[in-house]
Every structure is written in C-alpha cells, then in structure tokens.
PDB file of N, CA and C in Angstrom:
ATOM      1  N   UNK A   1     -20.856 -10.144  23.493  1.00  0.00           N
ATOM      2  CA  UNK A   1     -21.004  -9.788  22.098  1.00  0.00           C
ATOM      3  C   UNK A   1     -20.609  -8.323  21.866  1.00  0.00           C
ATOM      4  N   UNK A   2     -21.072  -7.441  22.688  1.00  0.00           N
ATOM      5  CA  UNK A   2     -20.637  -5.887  22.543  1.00  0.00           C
ATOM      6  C   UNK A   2     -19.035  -5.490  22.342  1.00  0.00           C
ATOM      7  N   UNK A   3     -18.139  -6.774  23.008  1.00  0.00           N
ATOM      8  CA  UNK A   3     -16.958  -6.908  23.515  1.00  0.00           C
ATOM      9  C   UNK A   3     -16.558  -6.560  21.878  1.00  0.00           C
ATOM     10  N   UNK A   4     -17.361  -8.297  20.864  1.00  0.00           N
ATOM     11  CA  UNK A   4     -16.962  -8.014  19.685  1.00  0.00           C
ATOM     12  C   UNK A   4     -16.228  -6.381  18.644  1.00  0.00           C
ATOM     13  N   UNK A   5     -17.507  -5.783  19.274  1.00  0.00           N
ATOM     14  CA  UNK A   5     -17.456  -4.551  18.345  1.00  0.00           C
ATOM     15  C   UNK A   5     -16.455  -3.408  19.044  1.00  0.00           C
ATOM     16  N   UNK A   6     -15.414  -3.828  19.684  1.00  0.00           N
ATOM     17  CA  UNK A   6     -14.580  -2.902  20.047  1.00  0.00           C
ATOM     18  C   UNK A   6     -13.556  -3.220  19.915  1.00  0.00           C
ATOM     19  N   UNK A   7     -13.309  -4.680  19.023  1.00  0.00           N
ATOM     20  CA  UNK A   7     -11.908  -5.228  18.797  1.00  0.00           C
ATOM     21  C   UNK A   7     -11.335  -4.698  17.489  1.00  0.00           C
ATOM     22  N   UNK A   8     -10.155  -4.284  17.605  1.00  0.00           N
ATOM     23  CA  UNK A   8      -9.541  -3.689  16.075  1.00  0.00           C
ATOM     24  C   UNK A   8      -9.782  -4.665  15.065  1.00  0.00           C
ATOM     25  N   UNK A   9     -10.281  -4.484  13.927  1.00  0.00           N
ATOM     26  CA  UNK A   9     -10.043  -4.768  12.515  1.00  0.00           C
ATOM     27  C   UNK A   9      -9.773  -3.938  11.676  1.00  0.00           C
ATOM     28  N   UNK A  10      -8.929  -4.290  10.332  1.00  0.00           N
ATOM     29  CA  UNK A  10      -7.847  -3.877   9.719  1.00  0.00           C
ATOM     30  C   UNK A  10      -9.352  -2.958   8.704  1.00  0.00           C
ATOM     31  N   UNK A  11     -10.409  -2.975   8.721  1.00  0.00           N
ATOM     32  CA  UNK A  11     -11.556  -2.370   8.093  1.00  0.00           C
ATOM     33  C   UNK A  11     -11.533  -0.993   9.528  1.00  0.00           C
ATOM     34  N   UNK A  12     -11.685  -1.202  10.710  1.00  0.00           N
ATOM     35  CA  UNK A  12     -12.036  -0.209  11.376  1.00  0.00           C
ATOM     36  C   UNK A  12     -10.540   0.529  12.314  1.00  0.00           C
ATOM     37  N   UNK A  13      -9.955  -0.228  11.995  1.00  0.00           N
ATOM     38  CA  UNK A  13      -8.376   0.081  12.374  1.00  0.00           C
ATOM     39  C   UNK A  13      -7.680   1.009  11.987  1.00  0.00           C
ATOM     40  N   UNK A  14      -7.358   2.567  12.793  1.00  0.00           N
ATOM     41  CA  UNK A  14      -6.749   3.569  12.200  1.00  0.00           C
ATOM     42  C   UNK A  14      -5.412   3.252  11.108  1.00  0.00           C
ATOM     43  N   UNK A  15      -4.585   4.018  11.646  1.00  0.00           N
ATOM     44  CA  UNK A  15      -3.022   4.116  10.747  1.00  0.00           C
ATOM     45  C   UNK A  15      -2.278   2.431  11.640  1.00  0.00           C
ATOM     46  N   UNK A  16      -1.651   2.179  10.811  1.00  0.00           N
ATOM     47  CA  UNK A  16      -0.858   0.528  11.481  1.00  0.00           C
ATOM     48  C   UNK A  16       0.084   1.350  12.776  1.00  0.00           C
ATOM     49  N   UNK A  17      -0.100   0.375  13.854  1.00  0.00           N
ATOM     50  CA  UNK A  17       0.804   1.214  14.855  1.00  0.00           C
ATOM     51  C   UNK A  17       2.605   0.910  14.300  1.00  0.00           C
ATOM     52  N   UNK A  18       3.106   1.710  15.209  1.00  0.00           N
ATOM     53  CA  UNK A  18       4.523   2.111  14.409  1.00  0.00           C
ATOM     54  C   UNK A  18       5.521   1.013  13.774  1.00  0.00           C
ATOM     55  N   UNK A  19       5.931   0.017  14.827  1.00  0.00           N
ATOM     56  CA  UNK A  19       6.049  -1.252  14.109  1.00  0.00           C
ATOM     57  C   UNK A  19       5.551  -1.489  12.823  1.00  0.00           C
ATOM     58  N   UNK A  20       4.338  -1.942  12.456  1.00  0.00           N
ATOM     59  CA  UNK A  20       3.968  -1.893  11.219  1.00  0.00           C
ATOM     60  C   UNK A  20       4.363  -1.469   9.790  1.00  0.00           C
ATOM     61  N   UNK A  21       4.146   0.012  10.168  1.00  0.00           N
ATOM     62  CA  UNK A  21       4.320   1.145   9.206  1.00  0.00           C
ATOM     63  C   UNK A  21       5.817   0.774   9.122  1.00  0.00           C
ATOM     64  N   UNK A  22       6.599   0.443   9.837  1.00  0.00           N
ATOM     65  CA  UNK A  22       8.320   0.254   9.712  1.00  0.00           C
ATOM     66  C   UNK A  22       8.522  -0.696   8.511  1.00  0.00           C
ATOM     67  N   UNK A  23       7.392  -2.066   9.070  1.00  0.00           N
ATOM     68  CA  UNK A  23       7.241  -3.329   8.136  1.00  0.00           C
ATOM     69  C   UNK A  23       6.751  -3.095   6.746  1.00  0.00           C
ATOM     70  N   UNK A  24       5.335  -1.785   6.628  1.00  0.00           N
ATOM     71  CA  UNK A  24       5.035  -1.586   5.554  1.00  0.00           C
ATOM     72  C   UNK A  24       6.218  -0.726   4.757  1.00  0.00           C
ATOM     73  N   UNK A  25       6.941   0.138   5.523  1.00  0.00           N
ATOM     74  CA  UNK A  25       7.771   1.041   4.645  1.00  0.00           C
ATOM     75  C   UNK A  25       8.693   0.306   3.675  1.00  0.00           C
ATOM     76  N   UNK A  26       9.578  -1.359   4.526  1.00  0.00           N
ATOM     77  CA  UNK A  26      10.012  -2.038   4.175  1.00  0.00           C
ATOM     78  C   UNK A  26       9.338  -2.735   2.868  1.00  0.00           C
ATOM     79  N   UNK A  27       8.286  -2.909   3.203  1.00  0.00           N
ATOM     80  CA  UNK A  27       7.957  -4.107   2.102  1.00  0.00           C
ATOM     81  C   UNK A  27       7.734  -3.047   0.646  1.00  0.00           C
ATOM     82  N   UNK A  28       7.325  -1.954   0.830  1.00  0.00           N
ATOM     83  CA  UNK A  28       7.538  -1.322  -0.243  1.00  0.00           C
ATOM     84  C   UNK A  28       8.745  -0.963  -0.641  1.00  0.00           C
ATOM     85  N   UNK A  29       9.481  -0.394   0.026  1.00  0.00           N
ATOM     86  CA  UNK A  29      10.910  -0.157  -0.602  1.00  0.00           C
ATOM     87  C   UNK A  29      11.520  -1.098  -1.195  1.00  0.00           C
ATOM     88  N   UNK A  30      11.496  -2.735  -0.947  1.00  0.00           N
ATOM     89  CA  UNK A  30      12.230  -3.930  -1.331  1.00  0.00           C
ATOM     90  C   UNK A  30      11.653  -4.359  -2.048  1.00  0.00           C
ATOM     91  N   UNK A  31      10.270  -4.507  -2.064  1.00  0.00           N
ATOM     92  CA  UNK A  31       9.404  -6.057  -2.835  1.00  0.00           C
ATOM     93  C   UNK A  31       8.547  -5.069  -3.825  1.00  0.00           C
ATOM     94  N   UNK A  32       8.055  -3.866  -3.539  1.00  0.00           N
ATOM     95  CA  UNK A  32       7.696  -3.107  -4.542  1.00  0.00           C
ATOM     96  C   UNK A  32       8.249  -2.147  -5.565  1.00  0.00           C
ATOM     97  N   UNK A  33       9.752  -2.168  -4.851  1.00  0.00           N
ATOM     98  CA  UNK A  33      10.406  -1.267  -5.329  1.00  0.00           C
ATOM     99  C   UNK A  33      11.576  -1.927  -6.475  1.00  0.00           C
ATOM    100  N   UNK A  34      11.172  -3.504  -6.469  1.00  0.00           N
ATOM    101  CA  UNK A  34      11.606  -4.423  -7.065  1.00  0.00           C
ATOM    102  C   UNK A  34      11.257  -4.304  -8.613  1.00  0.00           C
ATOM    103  N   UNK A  35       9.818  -3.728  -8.985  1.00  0.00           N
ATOM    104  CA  UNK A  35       9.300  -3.165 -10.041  1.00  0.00           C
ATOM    105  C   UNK A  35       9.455  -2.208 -10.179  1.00  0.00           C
ATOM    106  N   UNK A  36       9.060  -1.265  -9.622  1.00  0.00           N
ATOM    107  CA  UNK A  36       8.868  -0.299  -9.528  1.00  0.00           C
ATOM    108  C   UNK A  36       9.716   1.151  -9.309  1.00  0.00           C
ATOM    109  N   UNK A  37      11.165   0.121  -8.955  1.00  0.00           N
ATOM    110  CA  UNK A  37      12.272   0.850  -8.872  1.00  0.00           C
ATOM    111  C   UNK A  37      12.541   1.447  -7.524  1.00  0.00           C
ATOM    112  N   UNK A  38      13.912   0.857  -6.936  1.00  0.00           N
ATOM    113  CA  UNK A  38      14.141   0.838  -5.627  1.00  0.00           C
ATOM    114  C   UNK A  38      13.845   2.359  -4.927  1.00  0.00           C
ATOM    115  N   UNK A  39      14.068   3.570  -5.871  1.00  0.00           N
ATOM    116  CA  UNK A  39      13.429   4.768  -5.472  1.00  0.00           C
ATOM    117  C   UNK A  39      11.922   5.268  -5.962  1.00  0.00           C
ATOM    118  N   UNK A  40      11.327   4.040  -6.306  1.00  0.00           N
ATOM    119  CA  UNK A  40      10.037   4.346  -6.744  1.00  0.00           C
ATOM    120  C   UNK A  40       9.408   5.030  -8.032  1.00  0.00           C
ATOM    121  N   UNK A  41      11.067   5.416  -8.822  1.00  0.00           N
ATOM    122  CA  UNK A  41      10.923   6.663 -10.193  1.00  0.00           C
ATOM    123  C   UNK A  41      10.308   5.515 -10.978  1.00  0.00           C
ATOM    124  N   UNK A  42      10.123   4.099 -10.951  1.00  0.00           N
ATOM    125  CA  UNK A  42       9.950   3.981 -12.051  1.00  0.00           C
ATOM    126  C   UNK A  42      10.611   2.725 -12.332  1.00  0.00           C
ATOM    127  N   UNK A  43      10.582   1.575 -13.018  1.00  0.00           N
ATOM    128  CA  UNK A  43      11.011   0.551 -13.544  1.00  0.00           C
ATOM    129  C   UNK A  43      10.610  -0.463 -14.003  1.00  0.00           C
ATOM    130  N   UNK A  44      10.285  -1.153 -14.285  1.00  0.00           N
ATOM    131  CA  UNK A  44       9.306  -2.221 -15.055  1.00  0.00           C
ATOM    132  C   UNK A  44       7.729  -1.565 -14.750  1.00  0.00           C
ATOM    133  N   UNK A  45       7.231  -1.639 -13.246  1.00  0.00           N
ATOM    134  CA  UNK A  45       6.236  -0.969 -13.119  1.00  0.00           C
ATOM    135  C   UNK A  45       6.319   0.812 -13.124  1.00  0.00           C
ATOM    136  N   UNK A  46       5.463   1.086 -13.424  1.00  0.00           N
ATOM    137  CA  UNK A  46       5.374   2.993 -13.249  1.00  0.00           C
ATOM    138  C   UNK A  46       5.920   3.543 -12.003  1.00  0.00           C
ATOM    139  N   UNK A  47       6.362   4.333 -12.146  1.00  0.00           N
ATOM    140  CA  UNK A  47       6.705   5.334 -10.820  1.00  0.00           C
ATOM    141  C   UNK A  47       5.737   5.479  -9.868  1.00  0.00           C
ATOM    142  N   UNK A  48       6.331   5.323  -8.414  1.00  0.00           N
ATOM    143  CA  UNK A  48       5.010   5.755  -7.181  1.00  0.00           C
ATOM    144  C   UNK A  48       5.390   7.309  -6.846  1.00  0.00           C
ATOM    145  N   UNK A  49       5.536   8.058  -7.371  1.00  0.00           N
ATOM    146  CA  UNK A  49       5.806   9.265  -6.520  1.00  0.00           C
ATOM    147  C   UNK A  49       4.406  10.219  -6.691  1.00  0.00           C
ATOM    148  N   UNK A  50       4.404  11.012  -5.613  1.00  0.00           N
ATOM    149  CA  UNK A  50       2.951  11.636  -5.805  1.00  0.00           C
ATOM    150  C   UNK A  50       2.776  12.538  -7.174  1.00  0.00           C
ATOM    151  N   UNK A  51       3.434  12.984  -8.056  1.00  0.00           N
ATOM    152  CA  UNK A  51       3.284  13.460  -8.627  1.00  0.00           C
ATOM    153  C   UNK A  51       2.845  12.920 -10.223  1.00  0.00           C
ATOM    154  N   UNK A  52       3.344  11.725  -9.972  1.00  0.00           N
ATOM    155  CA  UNK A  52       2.915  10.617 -10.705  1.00  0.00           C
ATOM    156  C   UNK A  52       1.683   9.767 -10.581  1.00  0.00           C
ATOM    157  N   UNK A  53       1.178  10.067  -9.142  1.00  0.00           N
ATOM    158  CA  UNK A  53      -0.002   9.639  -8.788  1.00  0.00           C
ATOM    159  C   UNK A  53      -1.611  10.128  -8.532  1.00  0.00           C
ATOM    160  N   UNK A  54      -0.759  11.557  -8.976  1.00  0.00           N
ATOM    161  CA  UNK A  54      -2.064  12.813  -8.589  1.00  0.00           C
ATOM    162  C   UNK A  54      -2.846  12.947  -9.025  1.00  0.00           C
ATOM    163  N   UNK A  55      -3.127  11.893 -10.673  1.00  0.00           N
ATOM    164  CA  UNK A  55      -4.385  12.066 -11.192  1.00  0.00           C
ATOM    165  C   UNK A  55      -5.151  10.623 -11.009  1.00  0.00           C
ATOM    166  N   UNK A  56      -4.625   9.329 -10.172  1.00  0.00           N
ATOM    167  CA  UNK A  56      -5.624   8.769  -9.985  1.00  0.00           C
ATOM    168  C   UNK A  56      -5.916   8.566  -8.387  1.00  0.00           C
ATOM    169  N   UNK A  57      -7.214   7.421  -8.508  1.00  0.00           N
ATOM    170  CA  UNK A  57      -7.994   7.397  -7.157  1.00  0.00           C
ATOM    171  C   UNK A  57      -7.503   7.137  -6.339  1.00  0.00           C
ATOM    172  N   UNK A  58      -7.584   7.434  -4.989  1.00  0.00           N
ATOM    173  CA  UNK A  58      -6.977   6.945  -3.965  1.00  0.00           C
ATOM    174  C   UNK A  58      -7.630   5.076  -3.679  1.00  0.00           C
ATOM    175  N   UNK A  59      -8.683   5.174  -4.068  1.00  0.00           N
ATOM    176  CA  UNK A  59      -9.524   3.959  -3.742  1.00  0.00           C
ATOM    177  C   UNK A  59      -8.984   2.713  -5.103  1.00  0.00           C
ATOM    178  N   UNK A  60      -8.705   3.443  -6.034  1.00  0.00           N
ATOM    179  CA  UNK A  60      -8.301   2.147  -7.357  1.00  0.00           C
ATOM    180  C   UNK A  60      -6.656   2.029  -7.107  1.00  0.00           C
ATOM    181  N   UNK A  61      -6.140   3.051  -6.117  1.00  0.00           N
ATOM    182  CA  UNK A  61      -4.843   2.241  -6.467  1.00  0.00           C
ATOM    183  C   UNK A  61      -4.340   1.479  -4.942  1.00  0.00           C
ATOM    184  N   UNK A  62      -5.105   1.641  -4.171  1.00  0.00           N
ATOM    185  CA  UNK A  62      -5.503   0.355  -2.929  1.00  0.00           C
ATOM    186  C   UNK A  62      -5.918  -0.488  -3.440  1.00  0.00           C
ATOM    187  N   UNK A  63      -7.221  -0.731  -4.065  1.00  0.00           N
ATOM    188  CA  UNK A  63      -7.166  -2.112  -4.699  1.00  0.00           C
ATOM    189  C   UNK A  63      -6.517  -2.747  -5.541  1.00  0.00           C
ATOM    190  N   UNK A  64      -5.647  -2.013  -6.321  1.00  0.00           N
ATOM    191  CA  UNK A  64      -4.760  -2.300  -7.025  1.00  0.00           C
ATOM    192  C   UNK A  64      -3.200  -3.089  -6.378  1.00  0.00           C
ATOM    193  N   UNK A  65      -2.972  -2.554  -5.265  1.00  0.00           N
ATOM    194  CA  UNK A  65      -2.027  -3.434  -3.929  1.00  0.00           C
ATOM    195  C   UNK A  65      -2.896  -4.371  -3.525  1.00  0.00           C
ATOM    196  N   UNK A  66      -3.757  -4.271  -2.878  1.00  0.00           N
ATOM    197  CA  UNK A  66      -4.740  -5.435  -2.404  1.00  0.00           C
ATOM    198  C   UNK A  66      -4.989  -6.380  -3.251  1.00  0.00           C
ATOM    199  N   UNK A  67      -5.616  -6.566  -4.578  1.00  0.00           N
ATOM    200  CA  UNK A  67      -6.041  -7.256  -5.250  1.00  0.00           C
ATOM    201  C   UNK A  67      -5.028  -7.607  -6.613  1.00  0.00           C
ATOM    202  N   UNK A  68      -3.944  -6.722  -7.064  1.00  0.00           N
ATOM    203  CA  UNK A  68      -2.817  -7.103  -7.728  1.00  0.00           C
ATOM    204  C   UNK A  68      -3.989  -6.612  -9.080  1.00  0.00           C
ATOM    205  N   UNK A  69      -3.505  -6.735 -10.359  1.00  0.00           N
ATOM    206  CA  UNK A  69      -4.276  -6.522 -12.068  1.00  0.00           C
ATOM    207  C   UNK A  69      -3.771  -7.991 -12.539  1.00  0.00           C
ATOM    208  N   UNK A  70      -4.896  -8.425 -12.767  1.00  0.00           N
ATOM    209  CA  UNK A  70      -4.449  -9.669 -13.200  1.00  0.00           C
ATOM    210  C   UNK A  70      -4.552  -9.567 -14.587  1.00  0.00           C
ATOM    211  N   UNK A  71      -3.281 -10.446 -15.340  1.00  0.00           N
ATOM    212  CA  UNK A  71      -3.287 -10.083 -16.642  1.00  0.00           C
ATOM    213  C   UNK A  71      -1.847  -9.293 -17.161  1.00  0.00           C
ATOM    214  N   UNK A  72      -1.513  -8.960 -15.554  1.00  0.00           N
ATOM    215  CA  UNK A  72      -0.248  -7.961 -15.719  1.00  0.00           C
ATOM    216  C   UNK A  72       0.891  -8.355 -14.494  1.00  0.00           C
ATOM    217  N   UNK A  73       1.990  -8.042 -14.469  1.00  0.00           N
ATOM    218  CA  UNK A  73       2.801  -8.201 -13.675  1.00  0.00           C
ATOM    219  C   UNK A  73       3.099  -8.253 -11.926  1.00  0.00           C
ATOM    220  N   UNK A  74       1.185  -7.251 -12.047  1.00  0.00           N
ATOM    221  CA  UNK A  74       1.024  -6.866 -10.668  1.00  0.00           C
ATOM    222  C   UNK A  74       0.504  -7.552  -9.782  1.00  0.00           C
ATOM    223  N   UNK A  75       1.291  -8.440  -8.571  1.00  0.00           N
ATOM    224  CA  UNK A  75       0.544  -9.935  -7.606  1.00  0.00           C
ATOM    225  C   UNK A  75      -0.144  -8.943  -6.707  1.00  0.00           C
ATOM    226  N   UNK A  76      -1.291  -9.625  -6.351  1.00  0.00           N
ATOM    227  CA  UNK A  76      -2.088  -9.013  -5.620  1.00  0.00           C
ATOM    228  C   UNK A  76      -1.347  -9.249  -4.114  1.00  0.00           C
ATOM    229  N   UNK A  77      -1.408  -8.232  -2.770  1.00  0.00           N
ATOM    230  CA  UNK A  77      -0.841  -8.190  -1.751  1.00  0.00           C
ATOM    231  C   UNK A  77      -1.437  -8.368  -0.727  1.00  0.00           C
ATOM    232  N   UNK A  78      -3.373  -9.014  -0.670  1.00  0.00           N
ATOM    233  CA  UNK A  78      -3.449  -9.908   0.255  1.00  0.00           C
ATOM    234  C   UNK A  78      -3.491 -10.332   1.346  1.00  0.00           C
ATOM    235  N   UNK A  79      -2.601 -11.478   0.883  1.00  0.00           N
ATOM    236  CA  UNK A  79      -1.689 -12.328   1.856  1.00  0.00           C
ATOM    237  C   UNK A  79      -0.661 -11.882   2.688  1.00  0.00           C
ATOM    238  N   UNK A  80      -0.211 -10.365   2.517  1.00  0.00           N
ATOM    239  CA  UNK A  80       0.495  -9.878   3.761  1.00  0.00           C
ATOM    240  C   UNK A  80       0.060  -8.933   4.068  1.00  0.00           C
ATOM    241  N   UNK A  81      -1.363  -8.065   3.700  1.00  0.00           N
ATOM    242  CA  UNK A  81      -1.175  -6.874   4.136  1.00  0.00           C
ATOM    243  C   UNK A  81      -2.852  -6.518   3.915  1.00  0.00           C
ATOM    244  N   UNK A  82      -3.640  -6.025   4.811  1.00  0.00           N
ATOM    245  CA  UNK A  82      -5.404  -5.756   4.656  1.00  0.00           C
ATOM    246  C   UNK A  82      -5.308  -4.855   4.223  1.00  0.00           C
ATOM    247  N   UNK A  83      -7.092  -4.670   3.607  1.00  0.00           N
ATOM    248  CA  UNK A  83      -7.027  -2.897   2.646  1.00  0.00           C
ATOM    249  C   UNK A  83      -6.733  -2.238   3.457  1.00  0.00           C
ATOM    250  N   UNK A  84      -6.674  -2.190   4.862  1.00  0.00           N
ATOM    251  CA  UNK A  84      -6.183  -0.595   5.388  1.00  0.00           C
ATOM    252  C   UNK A  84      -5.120  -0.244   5.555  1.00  0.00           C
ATOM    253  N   UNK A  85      -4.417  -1.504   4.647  1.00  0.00           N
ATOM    254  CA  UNK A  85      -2.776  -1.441   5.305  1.00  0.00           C
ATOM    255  C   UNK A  85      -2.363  -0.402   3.863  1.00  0.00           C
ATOM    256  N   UNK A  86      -3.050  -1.340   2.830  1.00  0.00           N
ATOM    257  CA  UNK A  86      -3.422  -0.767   1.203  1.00  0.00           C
ATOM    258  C   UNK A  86      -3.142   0.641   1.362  1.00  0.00           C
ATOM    259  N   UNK A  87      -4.783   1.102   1.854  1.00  0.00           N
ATOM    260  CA  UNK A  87      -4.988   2.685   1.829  1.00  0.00           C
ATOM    261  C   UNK A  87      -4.203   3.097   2.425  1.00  0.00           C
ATOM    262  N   UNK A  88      -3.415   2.642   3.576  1.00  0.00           N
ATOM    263  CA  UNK A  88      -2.400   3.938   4.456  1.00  0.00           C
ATOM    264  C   UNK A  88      -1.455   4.225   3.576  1.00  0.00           C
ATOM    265  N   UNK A  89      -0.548   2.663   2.716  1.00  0.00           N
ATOM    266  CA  UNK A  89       0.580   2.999   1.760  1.00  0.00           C
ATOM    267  C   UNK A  89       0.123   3.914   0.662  1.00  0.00           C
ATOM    268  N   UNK A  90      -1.223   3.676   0.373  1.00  0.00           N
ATOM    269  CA  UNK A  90      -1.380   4.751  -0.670  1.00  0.00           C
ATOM    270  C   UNK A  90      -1.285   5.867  -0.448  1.00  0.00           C
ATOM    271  N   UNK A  91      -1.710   6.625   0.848  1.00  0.00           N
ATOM    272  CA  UNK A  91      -2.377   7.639   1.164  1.00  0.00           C
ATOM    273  C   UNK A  91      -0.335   8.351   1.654  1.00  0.00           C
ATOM    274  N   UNK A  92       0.289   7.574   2.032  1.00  0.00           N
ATOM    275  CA  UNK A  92       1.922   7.767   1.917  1.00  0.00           C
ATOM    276  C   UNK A  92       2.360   7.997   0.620  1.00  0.00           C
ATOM    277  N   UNK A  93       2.155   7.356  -0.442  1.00  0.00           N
ATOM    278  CA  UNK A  93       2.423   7.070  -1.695  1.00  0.00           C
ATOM    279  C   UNK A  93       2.252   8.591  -2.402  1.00  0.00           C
ATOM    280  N   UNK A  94       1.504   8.911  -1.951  1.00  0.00           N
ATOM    281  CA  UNK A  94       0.790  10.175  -2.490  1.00  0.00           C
ATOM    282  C   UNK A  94       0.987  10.999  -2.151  1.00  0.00           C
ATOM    283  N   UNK A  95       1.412  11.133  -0.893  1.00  0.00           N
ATOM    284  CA  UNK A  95       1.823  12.334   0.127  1.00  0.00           C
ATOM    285  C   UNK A  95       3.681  12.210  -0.300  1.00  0.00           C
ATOM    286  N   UNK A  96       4.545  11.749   0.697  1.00  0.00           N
ATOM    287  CA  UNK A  96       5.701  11.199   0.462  1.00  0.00           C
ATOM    288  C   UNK A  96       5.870  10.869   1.381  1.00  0.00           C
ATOM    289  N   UNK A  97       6.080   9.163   0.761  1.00  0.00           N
ATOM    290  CA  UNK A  97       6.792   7.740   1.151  1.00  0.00           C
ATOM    291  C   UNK A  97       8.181   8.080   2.277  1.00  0.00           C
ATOM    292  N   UNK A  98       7.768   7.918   3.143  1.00  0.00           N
ATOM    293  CA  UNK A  98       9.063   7.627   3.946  1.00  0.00           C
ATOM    294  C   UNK A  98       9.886   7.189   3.778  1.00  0.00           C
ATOM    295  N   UNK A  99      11.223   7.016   4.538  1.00  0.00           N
ATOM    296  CA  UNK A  99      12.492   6.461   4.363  1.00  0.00           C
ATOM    297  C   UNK A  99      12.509   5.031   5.006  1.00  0.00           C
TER     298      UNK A  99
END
C-alpha cells in the first residue's frame, strides 16, 4: 500500500517529462491555436499571450482548458490532458509559450 503513494499522478506529478511538453506544445499550437489563432494573437477565441493574460487567475484559466465554458465555443480538454497538464500550459501561457 505505501508503494501506492509514491506512484506519479497527474495531481502530484511535477512539469510533464519532455516528450510530453513536446505533445503539449503541439496540441496548443494546432488544436488551440485553431481558435485562438495559430500565433495565439487572437482569433475567434482571445489571444493567449501573457500580456493578455496578466490580469486573470492562474487557477480559472486551467479550469477553463480542463473543463472547456460551456455555453461557448470552448470544449473542455479532459480527455487528453489532466489539470496538471492544464496548469503547466497555463503557467507557459503566461510566461512564453514555446516554439
């Protein structure tokens, strides 16, 4: 049972190892950037650039990837990706998004 509590979960799981982050950089640049505009300025959905992002939460706009706004254009992300995958893109999002 102790074994349990030393296995990674995406709740106690640092930054995604590098692979990942390659996969997450991807899925934002293509599938988010699909709204949002392939450089992120902006396009159907609002711009991700940090400067655009500096006045809200780090925590509402993870759930906002995680859980999508229903009511609005935005699919919740789920099904490919845990909140910590959420918070790291945010916490990129905010800083600046890689290539």
């Amino acid at each position: 049972m102790f074994g349990l509590l030393l296995l990674p979960t995406p709740m106690f799981a640092g930054e995604p190892d590098a692979m990942r982050q390659k996969e997450l950089v991807h899925l934002v640049r293509q599938d988010c950037g699909s709204c949002h505009g392939m450089t992120l300025k902006g396009g159907l959905g609002p711009a991700l650039l940090p400067e655009s992002l500096r006045d809200k939460s780090a925590e509402g706009l993870a759930a906002t990837i995680y859980y999508g706004r229903p009511g609005t254009p935005m699919p919740p992300w789920q099904a490919f990706l845990s909140e910590a995958e959420a918070a790291w893109i945010v916490d990129k999002l905010m800083t600046e998004f890689p290539r």
